[in-house]
PDB file of N, CA and C in Angstrom:
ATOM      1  N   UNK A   1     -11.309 -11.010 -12.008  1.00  0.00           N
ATOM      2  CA  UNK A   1     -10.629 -12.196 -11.551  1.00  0.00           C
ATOM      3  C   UNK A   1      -9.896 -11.876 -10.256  1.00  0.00           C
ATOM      4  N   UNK A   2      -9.771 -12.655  -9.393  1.00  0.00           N
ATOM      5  CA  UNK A   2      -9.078 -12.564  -8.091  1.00  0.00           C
ATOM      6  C   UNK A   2      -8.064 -13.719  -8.262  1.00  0.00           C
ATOM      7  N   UNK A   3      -6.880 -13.274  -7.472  1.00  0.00           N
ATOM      8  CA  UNK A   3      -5.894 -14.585  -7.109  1.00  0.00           C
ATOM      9  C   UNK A   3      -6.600 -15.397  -6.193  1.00  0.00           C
ATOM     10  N   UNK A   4      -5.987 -17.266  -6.357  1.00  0.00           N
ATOM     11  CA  UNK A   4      -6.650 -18.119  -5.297  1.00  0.00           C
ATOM     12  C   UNK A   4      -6.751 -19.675  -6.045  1.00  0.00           C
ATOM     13  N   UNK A   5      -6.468 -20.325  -5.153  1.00  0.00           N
ATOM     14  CA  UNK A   5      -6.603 -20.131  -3.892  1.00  0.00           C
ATOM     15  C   UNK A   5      -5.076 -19.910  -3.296  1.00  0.00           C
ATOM     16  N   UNK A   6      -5.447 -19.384  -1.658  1.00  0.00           N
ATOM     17  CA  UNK A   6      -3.867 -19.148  -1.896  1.00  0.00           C
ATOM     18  C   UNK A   6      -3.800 -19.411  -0.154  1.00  0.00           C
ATOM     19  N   UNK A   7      -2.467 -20.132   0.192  1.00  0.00           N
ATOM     20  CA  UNK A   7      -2.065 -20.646   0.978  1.00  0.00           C
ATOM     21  C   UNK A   7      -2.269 -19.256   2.574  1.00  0.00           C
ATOM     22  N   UNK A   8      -2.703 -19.395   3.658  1.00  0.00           N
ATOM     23  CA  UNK A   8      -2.126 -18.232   4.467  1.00  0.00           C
ATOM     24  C   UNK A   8      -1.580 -18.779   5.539  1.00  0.00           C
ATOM     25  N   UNK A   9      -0.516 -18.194   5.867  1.00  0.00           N
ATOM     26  CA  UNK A   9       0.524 -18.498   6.868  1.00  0.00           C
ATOM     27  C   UNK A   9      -0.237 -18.475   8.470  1.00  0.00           C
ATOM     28  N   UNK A  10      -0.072 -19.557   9.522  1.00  0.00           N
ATOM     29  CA  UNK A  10      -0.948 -19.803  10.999  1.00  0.00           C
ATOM     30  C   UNK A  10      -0.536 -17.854  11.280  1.00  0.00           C
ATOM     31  N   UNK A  11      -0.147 -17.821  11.108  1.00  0.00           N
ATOM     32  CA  UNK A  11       0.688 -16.287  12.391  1.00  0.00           C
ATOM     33  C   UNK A  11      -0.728 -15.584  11.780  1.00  0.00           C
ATOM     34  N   UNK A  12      -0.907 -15.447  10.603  1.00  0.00           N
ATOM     35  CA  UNK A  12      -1.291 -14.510   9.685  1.00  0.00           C
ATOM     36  C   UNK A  12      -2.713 -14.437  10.009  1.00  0.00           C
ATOM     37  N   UNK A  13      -3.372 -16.034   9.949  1.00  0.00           N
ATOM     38  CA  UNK A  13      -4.621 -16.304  10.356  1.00  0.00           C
ATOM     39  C   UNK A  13      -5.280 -15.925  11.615  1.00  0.00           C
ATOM     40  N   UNK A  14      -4.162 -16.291  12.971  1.00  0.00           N
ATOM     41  CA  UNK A  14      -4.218 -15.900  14.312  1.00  0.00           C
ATOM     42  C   UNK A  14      -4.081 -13.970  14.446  1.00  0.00           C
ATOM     43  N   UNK A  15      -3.673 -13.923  13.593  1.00  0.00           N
ATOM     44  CA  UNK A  15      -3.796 -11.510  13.659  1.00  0.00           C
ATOM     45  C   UNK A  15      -4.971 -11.488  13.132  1.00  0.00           C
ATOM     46  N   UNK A  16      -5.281 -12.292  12.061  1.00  0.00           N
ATOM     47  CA  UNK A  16      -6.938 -12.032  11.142  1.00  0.00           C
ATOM     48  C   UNK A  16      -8.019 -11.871  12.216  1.00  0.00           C
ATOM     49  N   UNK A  17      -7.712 -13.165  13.089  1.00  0.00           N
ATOM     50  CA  UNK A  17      -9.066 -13.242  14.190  1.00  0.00           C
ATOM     51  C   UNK A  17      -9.254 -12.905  15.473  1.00  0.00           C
ATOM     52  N   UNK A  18      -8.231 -12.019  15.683  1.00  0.00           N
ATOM     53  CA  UNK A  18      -7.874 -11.346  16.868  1.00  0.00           C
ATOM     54  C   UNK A  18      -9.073 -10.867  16.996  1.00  0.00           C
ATOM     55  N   UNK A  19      -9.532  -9.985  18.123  1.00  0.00           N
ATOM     56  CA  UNK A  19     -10.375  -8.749  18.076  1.00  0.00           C
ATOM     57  C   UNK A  19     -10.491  -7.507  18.098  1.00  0.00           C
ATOM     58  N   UNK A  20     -10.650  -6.764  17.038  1.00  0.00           N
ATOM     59  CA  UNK A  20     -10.388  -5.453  16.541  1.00  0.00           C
ATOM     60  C   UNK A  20     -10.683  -4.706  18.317  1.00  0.00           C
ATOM     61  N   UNK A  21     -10.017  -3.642  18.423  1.00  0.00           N
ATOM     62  CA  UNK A  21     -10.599  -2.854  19.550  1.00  0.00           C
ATOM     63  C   UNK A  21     -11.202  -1.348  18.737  1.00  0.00           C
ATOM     64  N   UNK A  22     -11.774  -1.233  19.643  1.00  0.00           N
ATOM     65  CA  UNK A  22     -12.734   0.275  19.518  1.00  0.00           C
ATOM     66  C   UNK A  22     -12.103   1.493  19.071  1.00  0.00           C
ATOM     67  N   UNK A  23     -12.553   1.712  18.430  1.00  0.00           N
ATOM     68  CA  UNK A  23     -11.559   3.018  17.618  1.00  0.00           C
ATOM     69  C   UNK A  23     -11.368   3.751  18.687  1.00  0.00           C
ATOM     70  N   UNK A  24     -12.110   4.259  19.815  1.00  0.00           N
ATOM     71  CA  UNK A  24     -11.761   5.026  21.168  1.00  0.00           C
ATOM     72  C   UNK A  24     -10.901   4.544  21.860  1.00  0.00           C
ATOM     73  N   UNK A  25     -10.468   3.428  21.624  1.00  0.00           N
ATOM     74  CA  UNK A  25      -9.725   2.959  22.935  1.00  0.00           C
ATOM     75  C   UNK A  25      -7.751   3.196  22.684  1.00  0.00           C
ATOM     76  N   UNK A  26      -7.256   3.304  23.751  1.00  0.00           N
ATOM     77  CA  UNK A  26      -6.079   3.430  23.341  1.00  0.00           C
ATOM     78  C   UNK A  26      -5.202   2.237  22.510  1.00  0.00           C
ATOM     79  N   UNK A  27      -5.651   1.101  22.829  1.00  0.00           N
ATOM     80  CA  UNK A  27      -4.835   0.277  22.361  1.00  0.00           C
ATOM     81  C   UNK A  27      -4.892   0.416  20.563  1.00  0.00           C
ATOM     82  N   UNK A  28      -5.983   0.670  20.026  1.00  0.00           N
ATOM     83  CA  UNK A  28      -6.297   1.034  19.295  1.00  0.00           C
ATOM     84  C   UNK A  28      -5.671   2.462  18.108  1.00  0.00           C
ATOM     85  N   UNK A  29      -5.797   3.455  19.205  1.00  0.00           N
ATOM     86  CA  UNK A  29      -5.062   4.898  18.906  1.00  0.00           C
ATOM     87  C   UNK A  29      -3.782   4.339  18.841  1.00  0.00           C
ATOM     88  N   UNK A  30      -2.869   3.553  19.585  1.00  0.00           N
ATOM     89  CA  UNK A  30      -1.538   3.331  19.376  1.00  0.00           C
ATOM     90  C   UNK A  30      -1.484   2.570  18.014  1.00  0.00           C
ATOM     91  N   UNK A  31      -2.184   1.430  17.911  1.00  0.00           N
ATOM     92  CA  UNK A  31      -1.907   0.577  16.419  1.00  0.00           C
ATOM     93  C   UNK A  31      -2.328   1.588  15.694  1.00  0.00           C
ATOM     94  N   UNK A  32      -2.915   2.573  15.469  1.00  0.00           N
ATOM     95  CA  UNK A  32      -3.656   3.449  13.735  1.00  0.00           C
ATOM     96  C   UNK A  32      -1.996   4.495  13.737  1.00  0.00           C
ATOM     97  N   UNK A  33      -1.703   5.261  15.123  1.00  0.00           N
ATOM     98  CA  UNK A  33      -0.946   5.522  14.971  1.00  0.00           C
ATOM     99  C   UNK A  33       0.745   4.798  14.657  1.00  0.00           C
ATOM    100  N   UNK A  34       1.004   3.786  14.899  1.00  0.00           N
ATOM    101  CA  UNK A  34       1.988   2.822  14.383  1.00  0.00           C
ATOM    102  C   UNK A  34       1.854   2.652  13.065  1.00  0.00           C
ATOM    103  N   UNK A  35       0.633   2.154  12.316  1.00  0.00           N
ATOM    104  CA  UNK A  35       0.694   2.012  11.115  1.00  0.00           C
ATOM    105  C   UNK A  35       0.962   3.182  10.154  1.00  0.00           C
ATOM    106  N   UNK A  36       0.479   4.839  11.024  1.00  0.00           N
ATOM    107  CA  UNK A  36       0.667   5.594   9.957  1.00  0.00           C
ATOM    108  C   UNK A  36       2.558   6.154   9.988  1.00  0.00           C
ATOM    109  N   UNK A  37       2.763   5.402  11.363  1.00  0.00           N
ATOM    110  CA  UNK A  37       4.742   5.732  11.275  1.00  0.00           C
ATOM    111  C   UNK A  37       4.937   4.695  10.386  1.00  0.00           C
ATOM    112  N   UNK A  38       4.342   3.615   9.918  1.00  0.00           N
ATOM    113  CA  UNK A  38       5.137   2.371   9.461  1.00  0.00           C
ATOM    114  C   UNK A  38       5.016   2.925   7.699  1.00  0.00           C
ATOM    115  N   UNK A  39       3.660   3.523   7.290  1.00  0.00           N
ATOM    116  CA  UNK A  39       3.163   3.604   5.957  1.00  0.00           C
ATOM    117  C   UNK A  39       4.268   5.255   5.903  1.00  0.00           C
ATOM    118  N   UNK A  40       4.682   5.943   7.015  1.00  0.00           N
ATOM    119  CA  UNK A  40       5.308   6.889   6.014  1.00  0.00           C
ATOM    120  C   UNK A  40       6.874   6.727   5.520  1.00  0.00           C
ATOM    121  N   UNK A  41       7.501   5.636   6.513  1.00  0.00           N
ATOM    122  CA  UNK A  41       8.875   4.447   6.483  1.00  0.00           C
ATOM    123  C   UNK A  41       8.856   4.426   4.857  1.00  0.00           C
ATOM    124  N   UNK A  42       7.411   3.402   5.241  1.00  0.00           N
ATOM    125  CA  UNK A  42       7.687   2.808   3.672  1.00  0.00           C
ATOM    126  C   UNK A  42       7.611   3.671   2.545  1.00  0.00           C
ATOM    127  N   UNK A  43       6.899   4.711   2.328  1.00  0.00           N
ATOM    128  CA  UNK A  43       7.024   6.238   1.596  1.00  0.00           C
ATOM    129  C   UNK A  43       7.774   6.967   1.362  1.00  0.00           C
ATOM    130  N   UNK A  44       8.652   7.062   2.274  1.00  0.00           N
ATOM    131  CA  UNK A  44       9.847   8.204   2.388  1.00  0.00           C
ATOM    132  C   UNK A  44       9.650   8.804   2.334  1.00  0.00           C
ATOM    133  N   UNK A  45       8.775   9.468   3.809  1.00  0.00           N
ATOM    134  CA  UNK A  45       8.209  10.941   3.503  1.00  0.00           C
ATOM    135  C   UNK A  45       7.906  11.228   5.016  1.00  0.00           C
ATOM    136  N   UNK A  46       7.911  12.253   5.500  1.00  0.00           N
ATOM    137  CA  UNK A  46       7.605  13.091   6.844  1.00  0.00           C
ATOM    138  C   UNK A  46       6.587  13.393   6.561  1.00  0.00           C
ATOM    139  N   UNK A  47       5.672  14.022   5.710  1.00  0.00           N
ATOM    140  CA  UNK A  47       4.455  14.357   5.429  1.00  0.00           C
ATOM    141  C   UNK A  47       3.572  13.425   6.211  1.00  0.00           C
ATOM    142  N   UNK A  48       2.137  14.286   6.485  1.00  0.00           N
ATOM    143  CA  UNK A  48       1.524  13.940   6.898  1.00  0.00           C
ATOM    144  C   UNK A  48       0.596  12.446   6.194  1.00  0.00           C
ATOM    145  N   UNK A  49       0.104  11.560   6.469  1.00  0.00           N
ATOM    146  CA  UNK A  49      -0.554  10.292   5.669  1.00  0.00           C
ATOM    147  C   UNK A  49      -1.462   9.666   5.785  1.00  0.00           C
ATOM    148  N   UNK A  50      -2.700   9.729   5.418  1.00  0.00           N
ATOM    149  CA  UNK A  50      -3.910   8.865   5.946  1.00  0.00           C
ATOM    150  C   UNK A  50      -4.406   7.882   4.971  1.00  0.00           C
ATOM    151  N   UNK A  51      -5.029   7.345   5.944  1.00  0.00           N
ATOM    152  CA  UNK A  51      -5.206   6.174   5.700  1.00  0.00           C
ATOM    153  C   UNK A  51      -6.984   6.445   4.911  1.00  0.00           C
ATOM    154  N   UNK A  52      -7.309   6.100   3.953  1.00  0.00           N
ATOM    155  CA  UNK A  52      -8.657   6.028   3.672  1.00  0.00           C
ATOM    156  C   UNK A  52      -9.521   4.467   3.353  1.00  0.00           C
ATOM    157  N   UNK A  53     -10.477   4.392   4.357  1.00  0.00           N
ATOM    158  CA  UNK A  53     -11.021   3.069   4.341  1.00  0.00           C
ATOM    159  C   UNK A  53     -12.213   2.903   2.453  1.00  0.00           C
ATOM    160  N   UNK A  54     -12.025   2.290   1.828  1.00  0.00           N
ATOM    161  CA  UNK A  54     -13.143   2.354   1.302  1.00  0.00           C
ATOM    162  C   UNK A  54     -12.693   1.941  -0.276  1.00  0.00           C
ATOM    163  N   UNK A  55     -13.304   2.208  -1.355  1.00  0.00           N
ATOM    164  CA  UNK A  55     -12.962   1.310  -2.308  1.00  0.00           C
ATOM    165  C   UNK A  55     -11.982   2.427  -3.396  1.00  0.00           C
ATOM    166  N   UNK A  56     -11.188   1.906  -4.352  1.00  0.00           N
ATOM    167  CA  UNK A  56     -10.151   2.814  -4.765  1.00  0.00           C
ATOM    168  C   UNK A  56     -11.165   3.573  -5.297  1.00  0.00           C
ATOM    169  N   UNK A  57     -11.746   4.253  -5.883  1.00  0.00           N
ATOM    170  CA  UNK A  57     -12.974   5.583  -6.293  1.00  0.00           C
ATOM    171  C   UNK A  57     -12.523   6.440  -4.886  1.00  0.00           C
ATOM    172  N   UNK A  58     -13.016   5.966  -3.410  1.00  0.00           N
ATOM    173  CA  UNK A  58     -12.390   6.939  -2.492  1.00  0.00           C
ATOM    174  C   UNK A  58     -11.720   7.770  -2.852  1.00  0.00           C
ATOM    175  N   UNK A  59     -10.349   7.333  -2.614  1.00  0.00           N
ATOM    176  CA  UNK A  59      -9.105   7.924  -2.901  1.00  0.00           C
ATOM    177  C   UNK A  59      -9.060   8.873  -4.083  1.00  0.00           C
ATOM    178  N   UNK A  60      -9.281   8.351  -5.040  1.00  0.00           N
ATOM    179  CA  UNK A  60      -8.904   9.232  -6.146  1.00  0.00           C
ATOM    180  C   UNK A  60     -10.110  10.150  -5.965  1.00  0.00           C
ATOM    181  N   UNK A  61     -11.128  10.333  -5.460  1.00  0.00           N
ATOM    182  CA  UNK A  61     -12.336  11.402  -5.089  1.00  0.00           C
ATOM    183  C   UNK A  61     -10.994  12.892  -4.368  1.00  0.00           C
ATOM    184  N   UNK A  62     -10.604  11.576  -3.408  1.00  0.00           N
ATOM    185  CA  UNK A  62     -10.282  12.678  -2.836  1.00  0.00           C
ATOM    186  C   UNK A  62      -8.725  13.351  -3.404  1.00  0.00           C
ATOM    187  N   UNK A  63      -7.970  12.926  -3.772  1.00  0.00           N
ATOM    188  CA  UNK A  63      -7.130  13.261  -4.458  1.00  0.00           C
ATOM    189  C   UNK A  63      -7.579  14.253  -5.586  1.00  0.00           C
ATOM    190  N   UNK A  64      -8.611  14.073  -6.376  1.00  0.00           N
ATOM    191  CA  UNK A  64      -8.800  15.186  -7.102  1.00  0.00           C
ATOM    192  C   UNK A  64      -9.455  16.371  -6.499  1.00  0.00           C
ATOM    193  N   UNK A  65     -10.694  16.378  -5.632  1.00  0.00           N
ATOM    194  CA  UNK A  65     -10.789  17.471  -4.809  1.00  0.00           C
ATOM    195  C   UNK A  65      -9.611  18.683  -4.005  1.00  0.00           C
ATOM    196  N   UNK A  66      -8.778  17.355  -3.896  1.00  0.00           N
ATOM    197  CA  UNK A  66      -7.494  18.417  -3.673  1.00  0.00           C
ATOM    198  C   UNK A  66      -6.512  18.945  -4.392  1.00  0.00           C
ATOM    199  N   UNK A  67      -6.879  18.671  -5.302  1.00  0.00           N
ATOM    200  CA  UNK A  67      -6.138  18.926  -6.515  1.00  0.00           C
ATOM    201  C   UNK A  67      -6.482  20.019  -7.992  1.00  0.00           C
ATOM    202  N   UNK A  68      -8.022  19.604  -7.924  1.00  0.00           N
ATOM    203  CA  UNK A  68      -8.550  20.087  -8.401  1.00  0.00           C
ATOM    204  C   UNK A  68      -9.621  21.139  -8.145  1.00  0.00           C
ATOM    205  N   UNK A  69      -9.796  22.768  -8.766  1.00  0.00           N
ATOM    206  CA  UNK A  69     -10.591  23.886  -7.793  1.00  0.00           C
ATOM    207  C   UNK A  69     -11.598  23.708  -8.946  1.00  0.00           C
ATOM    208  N   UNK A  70     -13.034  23.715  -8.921  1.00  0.00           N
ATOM    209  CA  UNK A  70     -14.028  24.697 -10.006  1.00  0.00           C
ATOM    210  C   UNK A  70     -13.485  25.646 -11.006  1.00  0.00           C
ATOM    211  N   UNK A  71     -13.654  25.635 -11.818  1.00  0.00           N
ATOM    212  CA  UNK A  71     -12.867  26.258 -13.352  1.00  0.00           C
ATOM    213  C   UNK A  71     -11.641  25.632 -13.690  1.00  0.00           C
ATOM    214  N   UNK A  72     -10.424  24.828 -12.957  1.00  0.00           N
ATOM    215  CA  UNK A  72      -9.634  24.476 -13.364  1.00  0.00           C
ATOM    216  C   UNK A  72      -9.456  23.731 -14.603  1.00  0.00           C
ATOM    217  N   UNK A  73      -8.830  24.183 -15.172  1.00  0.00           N
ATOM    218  CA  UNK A  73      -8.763  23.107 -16.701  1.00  0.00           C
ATOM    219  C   UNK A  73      -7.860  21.995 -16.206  1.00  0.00           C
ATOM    220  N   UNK A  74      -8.443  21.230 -16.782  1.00  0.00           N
ATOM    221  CA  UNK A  74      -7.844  19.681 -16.959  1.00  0.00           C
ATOM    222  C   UNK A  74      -7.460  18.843 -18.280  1.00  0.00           C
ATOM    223  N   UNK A  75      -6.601  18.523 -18.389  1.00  0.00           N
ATOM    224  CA  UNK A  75      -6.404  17.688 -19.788  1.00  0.00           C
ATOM    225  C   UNK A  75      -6.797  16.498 -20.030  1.00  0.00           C
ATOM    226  N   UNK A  76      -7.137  15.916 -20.700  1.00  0.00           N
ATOM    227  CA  UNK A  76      -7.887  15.257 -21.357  1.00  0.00           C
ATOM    228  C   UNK A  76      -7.519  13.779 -21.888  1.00  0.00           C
ATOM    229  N   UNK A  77      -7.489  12.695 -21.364  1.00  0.00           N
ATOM    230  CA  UNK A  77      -6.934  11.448 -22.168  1.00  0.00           C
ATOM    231  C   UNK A  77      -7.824  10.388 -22.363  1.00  0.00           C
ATOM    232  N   UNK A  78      -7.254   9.531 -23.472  1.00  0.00           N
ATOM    233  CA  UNK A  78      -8.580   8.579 -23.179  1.00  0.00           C
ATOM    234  C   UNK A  78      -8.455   7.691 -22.427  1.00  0.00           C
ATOM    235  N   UNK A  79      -7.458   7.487 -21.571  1.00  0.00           N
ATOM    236  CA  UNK A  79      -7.366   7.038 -20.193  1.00  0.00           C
ATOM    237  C   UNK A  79      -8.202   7.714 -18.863  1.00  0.00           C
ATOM    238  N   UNK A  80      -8.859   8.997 -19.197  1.00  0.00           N
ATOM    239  CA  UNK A  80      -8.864   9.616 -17.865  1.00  0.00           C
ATOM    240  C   UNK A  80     -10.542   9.821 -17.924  1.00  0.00           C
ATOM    241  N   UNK A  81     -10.889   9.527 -19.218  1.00  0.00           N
ATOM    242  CA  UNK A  81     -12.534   9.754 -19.313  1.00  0.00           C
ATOM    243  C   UNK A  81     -13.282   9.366 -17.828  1.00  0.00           C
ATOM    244  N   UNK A  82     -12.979   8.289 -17.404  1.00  0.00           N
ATOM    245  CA  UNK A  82     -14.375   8.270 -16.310  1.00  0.00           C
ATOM    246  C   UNK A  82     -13.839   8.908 -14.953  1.00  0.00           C
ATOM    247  N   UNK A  83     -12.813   9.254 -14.737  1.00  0.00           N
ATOM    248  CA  UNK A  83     -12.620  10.750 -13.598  1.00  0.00           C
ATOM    249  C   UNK A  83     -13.247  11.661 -13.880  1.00  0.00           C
ATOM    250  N   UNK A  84     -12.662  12.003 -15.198  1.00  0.00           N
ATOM    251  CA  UNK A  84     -12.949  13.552 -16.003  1.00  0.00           C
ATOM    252  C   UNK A  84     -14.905  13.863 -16.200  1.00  0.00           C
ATOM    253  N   UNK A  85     -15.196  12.662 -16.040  1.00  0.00           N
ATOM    254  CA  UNK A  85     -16.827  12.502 -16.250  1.00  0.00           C
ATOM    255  C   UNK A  85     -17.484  12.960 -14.749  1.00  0.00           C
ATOM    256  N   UNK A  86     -16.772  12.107 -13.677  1.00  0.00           N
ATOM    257  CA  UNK A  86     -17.191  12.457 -12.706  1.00  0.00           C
ATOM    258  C   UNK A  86     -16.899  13.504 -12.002  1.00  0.00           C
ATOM    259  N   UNK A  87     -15.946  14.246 -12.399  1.00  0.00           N
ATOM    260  CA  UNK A  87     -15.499  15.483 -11.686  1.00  0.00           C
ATOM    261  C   UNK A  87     -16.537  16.272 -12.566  1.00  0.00           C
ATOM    262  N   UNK A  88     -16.867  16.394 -14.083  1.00  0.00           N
ATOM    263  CA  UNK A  88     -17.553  17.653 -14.648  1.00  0.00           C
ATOM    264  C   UNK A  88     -19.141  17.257 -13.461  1.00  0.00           C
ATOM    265  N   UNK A  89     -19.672  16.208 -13.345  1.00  0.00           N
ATOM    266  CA  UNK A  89     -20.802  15.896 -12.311  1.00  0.00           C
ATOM    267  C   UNK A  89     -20.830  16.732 -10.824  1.00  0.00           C
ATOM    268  N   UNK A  90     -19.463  16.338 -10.550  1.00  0.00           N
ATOM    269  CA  UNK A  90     -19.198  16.877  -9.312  1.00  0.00           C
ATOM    270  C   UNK A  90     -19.966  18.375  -9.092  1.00  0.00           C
ATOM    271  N   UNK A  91     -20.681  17.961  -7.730  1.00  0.00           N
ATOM    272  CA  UNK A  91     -21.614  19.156  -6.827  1.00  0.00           C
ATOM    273  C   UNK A  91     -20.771  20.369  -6.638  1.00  0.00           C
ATOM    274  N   UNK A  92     -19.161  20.501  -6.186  1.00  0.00           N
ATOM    275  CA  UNK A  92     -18.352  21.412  -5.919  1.00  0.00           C
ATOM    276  C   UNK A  92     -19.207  22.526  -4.447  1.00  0.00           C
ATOM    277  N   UNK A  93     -20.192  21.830  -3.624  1.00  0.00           N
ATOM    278  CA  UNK A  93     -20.437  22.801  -2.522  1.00  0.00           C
ATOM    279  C   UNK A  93     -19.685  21.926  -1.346  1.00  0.00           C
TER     280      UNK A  93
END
């Protein structure tokens, strides 16, 4: 289920249809870099922060790769079965 329908504010619509610029270009490098000062504000954190494009599976891919080495034991819930499935899959080269 998705929320909807749902009202969007003119300002909101007019940033939607702007035109993205080129990931090379500076105007560009300045907004990715703004957003990652704005996302570590909202974090409370100096650490470094990226941004990952793609669907939540991404993230947690990569979160466990870093988290997790080959042989590491992991515990076990029945909340965690379909990570725990895909990490025993996992290629590890």
């Amino acid at each position: 289920m998705i929320p909807g329908p749902t009202e969007v504010a003119p300002d909101i619509l007019r940033g939607m249809s702007a035109q993205v610029p080129a990931h090379y270009m500076d105007e560009w490098l300045k907004l990715y870099g703004d957003t990652l000062r704005m996302l570590r504000e909202l974090l409370y954190t100096k650490n470094d922060t990226f941004i990952m494009t793609g669907s939540s599976s991404v993230s947690l891919e990569g979160a466990m790769c870093s988290l997790v080495e080959p042989g590491d034991k992991v515990m076990r819930t029945k909340y965690s079965r379909t990570m725990l499935d895909y990490m025993e899959g996992k290629s590890w080269t």
